[in-house]
PDB file of N, CA and C in Angstrom:
ATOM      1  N   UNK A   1       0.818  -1.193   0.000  1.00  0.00           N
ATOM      2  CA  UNK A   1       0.000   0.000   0.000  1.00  0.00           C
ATOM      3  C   UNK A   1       0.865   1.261   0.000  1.00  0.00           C
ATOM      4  N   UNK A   2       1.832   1.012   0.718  1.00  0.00           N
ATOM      5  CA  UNK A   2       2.801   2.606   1.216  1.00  0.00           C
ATOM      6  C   UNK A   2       3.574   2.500  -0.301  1.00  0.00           C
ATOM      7  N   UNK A   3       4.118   1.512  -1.114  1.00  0.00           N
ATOM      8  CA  UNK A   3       4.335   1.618  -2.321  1.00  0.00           C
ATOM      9  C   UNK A   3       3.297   2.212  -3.463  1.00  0.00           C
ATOM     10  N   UNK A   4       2.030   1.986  -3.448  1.00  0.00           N
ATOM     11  CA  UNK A   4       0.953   2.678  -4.053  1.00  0.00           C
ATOM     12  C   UNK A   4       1.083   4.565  -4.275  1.00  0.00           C
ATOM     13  N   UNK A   5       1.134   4.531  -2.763  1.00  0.00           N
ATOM     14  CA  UNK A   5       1.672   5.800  -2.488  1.00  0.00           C
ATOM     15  C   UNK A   5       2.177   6.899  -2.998  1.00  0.00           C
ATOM     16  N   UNK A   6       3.606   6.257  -2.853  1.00  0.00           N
ATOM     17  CA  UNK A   6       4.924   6.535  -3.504  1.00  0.00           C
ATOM     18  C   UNK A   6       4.681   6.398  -4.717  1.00  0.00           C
ATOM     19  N   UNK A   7       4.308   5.613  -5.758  1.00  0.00           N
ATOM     20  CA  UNK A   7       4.096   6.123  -6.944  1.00  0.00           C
ATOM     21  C   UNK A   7       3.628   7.000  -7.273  1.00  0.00           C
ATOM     22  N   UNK A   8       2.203   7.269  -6.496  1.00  0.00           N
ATOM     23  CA  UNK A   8       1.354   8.057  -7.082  1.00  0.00           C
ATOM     24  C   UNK A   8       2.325   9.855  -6.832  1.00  0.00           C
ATOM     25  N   UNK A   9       2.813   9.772  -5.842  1.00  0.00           N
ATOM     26  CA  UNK A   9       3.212  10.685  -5.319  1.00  0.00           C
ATOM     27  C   UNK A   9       4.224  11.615  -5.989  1.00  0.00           C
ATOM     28  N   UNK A  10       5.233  10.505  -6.686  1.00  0.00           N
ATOM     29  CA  UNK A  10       6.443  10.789  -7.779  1.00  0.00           C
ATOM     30  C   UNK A  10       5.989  11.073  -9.474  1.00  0.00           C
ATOM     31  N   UNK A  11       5.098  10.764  -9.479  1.00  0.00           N
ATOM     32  CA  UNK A  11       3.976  10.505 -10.672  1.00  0.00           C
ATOM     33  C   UNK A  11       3.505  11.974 -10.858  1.00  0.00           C
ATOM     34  N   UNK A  12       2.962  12.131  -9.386  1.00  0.00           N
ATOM     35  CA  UNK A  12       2.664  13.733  -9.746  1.00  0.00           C
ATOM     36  C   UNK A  12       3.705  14.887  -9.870  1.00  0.00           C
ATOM     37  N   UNK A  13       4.647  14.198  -9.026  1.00  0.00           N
ATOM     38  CA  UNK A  13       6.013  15.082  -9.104  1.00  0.00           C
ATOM     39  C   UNK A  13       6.536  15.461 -10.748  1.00  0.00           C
ATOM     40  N   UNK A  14       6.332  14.386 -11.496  1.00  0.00           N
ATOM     41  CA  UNK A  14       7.048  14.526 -12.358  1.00  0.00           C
ATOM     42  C   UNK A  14       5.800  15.053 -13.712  1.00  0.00           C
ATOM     43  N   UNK A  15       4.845  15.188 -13.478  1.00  0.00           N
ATOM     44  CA  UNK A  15       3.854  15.903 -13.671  1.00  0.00           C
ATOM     45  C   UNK A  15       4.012  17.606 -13.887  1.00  0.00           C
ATOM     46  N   UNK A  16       4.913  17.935 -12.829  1.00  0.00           N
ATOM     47  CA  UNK A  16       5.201  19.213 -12.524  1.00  0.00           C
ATOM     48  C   UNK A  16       6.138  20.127 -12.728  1.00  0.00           C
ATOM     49  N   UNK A  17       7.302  18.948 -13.604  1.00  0.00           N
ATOM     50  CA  UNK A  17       8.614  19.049 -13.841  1.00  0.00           C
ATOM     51  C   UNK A  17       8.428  19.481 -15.544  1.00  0.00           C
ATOM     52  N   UNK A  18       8.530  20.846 -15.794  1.00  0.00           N
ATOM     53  CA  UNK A  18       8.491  21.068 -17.161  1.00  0.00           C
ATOM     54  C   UNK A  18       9.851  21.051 -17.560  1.00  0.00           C
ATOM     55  N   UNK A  19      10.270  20.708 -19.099  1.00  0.00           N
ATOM     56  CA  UNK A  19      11.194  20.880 -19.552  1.00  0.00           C
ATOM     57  C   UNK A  19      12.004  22.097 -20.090  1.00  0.00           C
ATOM     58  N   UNK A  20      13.182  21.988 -19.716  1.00  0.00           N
ATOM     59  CA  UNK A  20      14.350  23.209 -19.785  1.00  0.00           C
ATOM     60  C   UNK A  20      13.396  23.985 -21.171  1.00  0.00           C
ATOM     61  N   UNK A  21      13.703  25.347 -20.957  1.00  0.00           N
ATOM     62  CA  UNK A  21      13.358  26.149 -22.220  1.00  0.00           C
ATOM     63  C   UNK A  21      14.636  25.731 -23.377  1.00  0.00           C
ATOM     64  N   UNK A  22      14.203  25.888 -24.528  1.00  0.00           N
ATOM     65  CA  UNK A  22      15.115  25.595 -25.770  1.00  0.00           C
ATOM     66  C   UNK A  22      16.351  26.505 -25.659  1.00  0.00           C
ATOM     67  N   UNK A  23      17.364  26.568 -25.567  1.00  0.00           N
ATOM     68  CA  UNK A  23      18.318  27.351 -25.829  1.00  0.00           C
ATOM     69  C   UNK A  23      18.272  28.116 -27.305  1.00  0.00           C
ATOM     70  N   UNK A  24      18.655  29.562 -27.036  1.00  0.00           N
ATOM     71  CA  UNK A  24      18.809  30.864 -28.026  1.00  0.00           C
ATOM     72  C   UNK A  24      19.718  30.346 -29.016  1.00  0.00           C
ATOM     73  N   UNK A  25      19.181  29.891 -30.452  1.00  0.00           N
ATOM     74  CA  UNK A  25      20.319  29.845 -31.052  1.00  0.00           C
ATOM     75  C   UNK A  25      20.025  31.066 -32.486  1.00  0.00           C
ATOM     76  N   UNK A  26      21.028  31.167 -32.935  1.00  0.00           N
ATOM     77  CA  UNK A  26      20.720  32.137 -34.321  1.00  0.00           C
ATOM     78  C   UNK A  26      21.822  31.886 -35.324  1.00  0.00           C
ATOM     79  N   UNK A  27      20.544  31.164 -36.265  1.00  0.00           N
ATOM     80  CA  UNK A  27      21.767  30.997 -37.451  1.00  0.00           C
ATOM     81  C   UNK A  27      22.868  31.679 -37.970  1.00  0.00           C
ATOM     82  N   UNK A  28      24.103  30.800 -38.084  1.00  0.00           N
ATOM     83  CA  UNK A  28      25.116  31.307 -38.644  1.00  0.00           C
ATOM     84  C   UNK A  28      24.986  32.800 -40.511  1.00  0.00           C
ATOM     85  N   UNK A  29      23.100  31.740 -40.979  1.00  0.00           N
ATOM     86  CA  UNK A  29      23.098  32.373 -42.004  1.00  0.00           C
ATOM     87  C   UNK A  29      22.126  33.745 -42.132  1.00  0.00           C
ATOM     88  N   UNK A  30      21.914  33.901 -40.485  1.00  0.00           N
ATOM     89  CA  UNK A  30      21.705  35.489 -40.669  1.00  0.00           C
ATOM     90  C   UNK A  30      21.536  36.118 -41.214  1.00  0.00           C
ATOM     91  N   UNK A  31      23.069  36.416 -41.813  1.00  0.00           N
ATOM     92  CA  UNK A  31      23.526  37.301 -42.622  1.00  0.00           C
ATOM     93  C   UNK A  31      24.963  37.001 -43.051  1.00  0.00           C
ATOM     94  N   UNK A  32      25.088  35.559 -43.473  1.00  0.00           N
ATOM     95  CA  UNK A  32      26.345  35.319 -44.400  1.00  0.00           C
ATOM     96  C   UNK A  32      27.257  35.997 -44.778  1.00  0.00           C
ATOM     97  N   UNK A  33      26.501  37.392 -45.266  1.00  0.00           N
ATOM     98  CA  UNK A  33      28.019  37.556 -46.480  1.00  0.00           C
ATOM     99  C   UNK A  33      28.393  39.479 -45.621  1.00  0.00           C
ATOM    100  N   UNK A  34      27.804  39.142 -43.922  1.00  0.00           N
ATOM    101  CA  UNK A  34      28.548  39.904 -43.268  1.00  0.00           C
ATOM    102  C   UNK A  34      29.946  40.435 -43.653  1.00  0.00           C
ATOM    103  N   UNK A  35      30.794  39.053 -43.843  1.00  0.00           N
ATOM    104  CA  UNK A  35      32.468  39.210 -43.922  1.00  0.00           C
ATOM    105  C   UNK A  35      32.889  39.700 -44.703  1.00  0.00           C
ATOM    106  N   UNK A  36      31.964  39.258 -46.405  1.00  0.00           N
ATOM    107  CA  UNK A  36      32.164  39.769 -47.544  1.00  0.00           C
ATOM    108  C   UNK A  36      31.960  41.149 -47.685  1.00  0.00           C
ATOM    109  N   UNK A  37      31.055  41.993 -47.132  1.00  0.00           N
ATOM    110  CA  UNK A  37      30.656  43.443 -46.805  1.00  0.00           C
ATOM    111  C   UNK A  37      32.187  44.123 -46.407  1.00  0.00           C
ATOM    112  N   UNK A  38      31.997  43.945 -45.008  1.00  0.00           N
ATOM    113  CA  UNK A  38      33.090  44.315 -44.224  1.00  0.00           C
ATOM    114  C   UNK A  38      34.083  44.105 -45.459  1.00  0.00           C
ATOM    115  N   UNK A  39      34.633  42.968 -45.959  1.00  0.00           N
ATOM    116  CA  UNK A  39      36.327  42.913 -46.955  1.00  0.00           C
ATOM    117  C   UNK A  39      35.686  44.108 -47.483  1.00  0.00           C
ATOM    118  N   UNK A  40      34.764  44.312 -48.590  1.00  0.00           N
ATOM    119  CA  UNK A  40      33.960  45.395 -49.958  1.00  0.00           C
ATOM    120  C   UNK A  40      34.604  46.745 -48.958  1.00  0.00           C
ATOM    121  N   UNK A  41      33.511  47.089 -47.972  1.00  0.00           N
ATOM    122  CA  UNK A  41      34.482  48.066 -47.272  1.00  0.00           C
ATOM    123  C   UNK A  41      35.474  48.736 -47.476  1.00  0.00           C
ATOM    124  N   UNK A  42      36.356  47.675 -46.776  1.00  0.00           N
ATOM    125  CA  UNK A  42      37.710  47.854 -46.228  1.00  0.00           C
ATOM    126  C   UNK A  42      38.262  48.266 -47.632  1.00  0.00           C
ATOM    127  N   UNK A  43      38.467  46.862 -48.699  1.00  0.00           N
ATOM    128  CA  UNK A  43      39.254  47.387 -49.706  1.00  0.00           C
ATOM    129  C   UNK A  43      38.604  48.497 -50.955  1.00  0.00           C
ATOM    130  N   UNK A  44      37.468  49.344 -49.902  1.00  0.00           N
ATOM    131  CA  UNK A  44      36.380  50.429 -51.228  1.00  0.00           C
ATOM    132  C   UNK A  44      36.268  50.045 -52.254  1.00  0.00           C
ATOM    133  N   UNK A  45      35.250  49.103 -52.116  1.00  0.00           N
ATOM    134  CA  UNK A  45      34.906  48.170 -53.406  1.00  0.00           C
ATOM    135  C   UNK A  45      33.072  48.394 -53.508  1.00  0.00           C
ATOM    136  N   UNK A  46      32.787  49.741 -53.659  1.00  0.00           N
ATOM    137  CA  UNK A  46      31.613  50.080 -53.795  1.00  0.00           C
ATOM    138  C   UNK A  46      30.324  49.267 -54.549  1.00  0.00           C
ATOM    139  N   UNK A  47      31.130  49.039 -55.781  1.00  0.00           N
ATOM    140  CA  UNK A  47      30.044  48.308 -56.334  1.00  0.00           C
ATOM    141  C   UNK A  47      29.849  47.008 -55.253  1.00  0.00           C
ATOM    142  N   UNK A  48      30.640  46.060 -55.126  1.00  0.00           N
ATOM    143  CA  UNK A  48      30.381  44.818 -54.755  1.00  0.00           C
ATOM    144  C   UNK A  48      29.925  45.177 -52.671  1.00  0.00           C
ATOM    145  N   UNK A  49      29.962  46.192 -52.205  1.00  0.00           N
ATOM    146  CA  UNK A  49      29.642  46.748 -51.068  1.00  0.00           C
ATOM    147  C   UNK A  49      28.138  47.209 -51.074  1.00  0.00           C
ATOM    148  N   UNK A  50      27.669  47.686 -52.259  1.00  0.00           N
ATOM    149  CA  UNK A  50      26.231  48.088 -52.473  1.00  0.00           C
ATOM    150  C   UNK A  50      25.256  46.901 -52.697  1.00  0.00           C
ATOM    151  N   UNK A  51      25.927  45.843 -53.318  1.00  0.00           N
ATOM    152  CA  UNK A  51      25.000  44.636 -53.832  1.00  0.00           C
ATOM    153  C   UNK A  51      24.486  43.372 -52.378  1.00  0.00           C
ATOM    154  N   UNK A  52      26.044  43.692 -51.385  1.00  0.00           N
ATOM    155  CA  UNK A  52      25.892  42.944 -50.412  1.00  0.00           C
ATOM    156  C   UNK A  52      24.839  43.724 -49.336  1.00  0.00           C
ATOM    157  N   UNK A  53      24.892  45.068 -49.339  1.00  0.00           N
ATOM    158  CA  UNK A  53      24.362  45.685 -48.643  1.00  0.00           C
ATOM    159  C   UNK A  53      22.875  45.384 -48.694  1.00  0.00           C
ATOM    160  N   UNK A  54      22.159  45.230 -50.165  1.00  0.00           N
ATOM    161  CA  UNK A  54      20.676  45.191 -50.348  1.00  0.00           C
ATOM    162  C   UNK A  54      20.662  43.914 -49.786  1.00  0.00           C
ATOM    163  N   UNK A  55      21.358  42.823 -49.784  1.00  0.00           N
ATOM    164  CA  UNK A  55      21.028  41.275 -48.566  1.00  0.00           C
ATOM    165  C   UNK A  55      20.589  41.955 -47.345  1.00  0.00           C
ATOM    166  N   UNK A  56      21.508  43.141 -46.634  1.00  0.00           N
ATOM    167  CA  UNK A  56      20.873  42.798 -45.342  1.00  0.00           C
ATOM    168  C   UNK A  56      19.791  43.680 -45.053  1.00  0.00           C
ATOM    169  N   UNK A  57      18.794  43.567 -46.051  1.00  0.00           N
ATOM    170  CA  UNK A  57      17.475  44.326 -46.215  1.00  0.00           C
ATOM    171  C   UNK A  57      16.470  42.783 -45.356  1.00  0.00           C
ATOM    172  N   UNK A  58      15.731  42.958 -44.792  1.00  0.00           N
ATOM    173  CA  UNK A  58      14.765  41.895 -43.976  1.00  0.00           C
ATOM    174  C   UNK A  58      14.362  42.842 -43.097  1.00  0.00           C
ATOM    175  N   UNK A  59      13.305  41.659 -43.079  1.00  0.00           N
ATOM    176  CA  UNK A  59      11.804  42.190 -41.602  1.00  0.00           C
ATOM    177  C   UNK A  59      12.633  42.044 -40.223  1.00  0.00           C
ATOM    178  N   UNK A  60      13.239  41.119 -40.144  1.00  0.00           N
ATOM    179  CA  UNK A  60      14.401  40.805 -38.541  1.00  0.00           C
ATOM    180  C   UNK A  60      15.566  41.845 -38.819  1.00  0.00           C
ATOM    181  N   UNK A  61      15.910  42.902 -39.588  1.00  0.00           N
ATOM    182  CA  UNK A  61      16.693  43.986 -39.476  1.00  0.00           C
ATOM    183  C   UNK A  61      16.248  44.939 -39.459  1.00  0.00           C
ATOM    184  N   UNK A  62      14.853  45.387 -39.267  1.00  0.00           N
ATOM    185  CA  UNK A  62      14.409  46.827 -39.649  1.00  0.00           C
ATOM    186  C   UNK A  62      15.071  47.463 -39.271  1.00  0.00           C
ATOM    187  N   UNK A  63      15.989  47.830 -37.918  1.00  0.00           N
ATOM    188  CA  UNK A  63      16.452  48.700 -37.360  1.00  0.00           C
ATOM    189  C   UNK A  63      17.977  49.557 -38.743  1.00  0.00           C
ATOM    190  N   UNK A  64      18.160  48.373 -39.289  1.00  0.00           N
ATOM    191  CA  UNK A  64      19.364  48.778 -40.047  1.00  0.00           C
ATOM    192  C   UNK A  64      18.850  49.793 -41.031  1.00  0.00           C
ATOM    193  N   UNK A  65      17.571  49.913 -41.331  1.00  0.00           N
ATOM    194  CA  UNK A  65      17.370  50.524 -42.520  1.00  0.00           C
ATOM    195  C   UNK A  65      17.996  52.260 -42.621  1.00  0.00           C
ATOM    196  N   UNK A  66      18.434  52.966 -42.043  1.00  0.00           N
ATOM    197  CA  UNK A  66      19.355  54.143 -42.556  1.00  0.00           C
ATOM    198  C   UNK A  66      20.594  53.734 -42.930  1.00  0.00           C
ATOM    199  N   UNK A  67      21.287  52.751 -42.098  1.00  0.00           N
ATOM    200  CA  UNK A  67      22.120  52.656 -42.378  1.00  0.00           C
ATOM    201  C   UNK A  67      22.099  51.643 -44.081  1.00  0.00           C
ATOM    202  N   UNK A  68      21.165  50.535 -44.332  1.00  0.00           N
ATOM    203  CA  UNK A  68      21.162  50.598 -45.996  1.00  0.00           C
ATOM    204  C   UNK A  68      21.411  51.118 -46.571  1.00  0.00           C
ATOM    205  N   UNK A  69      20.721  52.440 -46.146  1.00  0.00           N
ATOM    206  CA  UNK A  69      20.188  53.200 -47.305  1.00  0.00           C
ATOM    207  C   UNK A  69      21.049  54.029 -47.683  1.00  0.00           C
ATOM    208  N   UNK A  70      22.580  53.889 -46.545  1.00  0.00           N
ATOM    209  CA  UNK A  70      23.304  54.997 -46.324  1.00  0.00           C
ATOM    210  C   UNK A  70      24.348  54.656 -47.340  1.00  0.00           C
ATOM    211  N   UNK A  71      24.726  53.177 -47.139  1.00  0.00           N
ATOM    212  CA  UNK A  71      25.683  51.960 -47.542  1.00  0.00           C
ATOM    213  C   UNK A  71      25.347  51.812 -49.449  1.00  0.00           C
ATOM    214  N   UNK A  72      23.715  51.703 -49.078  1.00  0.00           N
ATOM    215  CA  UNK A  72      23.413  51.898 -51.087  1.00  0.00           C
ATOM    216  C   UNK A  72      23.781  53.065 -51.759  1.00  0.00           C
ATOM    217  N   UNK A  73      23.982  54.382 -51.225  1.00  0.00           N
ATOM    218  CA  UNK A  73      24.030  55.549 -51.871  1.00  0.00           C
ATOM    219  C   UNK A  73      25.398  56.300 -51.890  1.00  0.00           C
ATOM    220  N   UNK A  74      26.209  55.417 -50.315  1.00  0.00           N
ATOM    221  CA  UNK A  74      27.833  56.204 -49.975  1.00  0.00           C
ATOM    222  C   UNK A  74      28.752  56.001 -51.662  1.00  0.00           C
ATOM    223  N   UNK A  75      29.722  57.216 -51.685  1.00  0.00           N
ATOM    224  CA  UNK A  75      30.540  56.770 -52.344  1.00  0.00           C
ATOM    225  C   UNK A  75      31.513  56.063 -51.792  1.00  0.00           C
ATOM    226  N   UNK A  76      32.561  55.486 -52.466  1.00  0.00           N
ATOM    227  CA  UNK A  76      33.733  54.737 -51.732  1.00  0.00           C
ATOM    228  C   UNK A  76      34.299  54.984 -50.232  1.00  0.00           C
ATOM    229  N   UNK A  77      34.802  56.595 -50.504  1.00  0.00           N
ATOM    230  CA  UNK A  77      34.771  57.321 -49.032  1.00  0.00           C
ATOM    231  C   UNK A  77      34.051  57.116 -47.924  1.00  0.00           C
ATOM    232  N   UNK A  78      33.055  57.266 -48.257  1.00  0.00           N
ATOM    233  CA  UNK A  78      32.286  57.401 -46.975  1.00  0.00           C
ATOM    234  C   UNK A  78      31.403  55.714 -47.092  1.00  0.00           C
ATOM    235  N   UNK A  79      31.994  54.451 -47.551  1.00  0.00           N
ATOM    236  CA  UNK A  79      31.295  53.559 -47.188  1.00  0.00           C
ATOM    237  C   UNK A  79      31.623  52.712 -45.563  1.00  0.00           C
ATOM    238  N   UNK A  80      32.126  53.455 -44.944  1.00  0.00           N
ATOM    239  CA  UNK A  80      33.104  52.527 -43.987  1.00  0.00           C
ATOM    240  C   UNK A  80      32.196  53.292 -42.595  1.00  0.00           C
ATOM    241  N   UNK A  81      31.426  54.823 -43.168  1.00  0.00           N
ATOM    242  CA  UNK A  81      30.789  55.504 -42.018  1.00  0.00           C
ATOM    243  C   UNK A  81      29.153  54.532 -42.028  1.00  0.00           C
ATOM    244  N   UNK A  82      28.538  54.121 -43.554  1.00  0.00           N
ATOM    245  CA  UNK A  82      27.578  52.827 -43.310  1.00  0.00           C
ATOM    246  C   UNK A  82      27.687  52.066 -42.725  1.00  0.00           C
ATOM    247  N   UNK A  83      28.773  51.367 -42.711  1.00  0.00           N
ATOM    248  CA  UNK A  83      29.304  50.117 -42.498  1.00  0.00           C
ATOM    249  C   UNK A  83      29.259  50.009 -40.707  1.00  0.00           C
ATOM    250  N   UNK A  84      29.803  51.326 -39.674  1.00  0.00           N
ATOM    251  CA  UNK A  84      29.978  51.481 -38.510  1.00  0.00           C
ATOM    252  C   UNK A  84      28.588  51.762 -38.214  1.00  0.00           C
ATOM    253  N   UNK A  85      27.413  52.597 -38.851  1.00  0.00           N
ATOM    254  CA  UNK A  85      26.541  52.321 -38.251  1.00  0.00           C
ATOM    255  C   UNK A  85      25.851  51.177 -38.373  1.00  0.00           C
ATOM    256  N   UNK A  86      26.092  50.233 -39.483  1.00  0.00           N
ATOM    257  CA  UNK A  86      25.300  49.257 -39.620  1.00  0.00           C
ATOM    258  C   UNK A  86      25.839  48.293 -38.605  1.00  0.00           C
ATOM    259  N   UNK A  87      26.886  48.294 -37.930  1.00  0.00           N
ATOM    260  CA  UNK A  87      27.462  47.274 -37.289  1.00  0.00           C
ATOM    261  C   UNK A  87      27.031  47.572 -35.794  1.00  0.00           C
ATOM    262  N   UNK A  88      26.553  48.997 -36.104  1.00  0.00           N
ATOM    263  CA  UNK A  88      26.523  49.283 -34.052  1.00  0.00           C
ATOM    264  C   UNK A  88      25.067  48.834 -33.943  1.00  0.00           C
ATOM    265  N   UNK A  89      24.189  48.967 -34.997  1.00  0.00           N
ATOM    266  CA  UNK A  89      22.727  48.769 -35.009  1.00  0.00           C
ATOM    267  C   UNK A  89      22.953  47.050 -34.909  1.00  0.00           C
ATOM    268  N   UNK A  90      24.073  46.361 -35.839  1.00  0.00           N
ATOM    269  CA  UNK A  90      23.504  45.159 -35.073  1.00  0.00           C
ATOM    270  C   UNK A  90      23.738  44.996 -33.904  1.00  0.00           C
ATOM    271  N   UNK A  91      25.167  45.276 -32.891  1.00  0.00           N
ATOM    272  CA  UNK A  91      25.100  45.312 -31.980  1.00  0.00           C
ATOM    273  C   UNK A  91      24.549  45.161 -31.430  1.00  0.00           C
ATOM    274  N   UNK A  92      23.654  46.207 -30.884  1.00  0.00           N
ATOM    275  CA  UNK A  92      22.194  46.799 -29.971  1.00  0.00           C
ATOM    276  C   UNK A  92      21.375  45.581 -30.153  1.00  0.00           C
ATOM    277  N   UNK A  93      20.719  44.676 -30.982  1.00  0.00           N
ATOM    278  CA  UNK A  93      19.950  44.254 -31.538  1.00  0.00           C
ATOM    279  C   UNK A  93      20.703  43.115 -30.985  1.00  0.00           C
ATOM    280  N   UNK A  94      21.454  42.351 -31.105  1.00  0.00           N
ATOM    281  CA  UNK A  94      22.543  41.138 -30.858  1.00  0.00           C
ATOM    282  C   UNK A  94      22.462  41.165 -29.195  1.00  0.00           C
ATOM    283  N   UNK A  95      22.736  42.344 -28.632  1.00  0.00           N
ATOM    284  CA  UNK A  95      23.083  42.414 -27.209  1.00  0.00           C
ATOM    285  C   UNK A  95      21.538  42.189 -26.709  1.00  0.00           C
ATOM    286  N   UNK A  96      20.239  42.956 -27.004  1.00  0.00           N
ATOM    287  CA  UNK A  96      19.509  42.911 -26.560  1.00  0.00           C
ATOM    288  C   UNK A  96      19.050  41.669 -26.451  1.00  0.00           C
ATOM    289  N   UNK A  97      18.921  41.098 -27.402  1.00  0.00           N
ATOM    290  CA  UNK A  97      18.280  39.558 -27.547  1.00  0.00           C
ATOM    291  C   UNK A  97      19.039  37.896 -27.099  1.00  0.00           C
ATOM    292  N   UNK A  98      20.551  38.794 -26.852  1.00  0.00           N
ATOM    293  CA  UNK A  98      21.523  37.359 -26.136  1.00  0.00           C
ATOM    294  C   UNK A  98      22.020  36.804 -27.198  1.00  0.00           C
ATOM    295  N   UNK A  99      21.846  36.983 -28.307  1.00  0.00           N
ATOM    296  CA  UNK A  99      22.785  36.835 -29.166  1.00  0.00           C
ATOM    297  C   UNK A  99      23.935  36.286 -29.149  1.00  0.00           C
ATOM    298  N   UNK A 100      24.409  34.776 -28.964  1.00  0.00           N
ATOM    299  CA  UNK A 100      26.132  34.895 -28.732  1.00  0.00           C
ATOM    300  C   UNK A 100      26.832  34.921 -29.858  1.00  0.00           C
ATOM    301  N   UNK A 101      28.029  35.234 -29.404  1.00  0.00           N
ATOM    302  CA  UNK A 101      28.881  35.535 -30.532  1.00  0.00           C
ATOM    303  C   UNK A 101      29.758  34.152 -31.358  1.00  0.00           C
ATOM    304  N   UNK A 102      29.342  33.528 -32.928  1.00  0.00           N
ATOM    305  CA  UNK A 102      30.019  32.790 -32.973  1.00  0.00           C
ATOM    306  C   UNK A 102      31.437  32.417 -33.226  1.00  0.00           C
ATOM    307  N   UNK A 103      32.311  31.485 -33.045  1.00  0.00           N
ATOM    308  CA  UNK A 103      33.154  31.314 -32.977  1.00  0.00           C
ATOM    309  C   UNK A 103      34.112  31.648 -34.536  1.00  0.00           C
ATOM    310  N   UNK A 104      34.513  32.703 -34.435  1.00  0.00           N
ATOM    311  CA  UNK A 104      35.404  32.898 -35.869  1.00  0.00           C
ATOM    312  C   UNK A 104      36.284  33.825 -36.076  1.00  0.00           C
ATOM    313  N   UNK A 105      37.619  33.838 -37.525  1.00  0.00           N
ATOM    314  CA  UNK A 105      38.397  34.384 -36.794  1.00  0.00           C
ATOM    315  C   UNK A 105      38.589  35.951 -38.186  1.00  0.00           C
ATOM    316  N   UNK A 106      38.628  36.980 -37.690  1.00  0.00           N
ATOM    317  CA  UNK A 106      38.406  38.093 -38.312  1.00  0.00           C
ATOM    318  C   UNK A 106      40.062  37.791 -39.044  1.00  0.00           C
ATOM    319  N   UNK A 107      39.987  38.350 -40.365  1.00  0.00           N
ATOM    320  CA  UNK A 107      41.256  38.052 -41.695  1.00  0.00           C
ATOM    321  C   UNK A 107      41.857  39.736 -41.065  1.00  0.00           C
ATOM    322  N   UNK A 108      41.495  40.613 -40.936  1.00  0.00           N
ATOM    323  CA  UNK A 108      41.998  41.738 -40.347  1.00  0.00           C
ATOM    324  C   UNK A 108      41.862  42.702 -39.025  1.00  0.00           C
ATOM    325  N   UNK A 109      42.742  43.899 -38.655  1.00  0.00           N
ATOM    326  CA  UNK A 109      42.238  44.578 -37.612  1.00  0.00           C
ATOM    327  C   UNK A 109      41.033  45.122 -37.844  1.00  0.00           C
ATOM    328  N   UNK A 110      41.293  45.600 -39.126  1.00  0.00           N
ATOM    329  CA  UNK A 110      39.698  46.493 -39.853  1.00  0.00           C
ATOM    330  C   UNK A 110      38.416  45.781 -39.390  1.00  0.00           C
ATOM    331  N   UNK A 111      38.524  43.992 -39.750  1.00  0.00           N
ATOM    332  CA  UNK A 111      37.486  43.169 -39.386  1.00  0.00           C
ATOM    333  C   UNK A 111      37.159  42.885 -37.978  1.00  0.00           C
ATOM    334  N   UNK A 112      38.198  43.007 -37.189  1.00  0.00           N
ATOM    335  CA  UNK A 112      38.241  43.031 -35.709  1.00  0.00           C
ATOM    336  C   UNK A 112      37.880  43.890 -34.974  1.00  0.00           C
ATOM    337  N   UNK A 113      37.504  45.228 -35.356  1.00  0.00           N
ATOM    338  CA  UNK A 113      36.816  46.320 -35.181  1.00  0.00           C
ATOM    339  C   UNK A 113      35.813  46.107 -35.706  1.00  0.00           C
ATOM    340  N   UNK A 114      35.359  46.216 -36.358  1.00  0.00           N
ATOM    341  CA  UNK A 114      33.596  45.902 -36.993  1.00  0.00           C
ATOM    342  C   UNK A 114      33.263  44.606 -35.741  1.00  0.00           C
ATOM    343  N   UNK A 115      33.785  43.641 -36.101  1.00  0.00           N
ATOM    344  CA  UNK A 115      33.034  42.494 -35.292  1.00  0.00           C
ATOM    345  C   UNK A 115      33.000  43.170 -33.615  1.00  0.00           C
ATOM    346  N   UNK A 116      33.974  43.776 -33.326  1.00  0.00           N
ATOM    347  CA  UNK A 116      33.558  44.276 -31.778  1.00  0.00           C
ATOM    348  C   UNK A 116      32.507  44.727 -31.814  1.00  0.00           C
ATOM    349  N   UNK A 117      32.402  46.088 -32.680  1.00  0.00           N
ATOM    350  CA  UNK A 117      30.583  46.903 -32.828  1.00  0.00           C
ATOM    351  C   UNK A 117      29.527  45.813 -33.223  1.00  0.00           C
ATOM    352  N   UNK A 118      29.766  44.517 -34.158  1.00  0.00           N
ATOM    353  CA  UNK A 118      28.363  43.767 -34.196  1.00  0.00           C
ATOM    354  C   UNK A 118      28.224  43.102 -33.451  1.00  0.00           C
ATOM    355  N   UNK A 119      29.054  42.627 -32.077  1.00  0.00           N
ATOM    356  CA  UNK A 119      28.709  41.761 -31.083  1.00  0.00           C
ATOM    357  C   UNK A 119      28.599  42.415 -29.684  1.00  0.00           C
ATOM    358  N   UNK A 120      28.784  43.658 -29.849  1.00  0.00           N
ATOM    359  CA  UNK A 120      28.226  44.622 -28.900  1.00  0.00           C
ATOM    360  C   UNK A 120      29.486  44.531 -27.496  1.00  0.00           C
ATOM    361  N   UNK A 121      30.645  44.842 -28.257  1.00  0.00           N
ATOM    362  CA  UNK A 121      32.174  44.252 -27.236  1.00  0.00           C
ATOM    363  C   UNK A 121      32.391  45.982 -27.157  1.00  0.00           C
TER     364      UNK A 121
END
């Protein structure tokens, strides 16, 4: 009988025991051709900097949209002032939501600066 019990008892216990929430993950493919931007950038490669830029047009980036728009229209010069706001806007957006940062390794300092502003360092 005192075994009856005890089942019933652990039975309900485990009744009560919800499972861990899913862990935050966010695809690597985001925004893919992040790196490729950033190189366009760095080496003022406008055309191929404007084409990557219209990718990171989406409903999960609205916030970026000046900075698009800034990145579609900069000349060479001034594509690197898009580029810093587009990276601080992801930031903000990355930090807020827990975002972690994945594991990879920036080809320059230039890239090592940008990735600080998109991971909110």
């Amino acid at each position: 009988m005192m075994e009856g019990k005890l089942l019933i008892v652990i039975f309900s216990l485990a009744c009560f025991v919800s499972e861990p929430p899913p862990q935050k993950t966010h695809a690597l493919a985001h925004y893919a051709n992040w790196s490729g931007l950033v190189a366009a950038v760095e080496r003022s490669d406008g055309k191929t900097a404007r084409v990557l830029a219209r990718d990171l047009q989406g409903p999960d980036r609205a916030e970026l949209g000046s900075s698009i728009g800034y990145l579609l229209v900069a000349d060479e010069e001034d594509l690197s002032l898009g580029l810093l706001s587009a990276a601080k806007a992801c930031g903000s957006c990355h930090v807020e939501h827990g975002v972690p940062e994945p594991e990879h390794k920036a080809e320059s300092t230039y890239q090592v600066t940008i990735d600080r502003l998109v991971w909110g360092r």
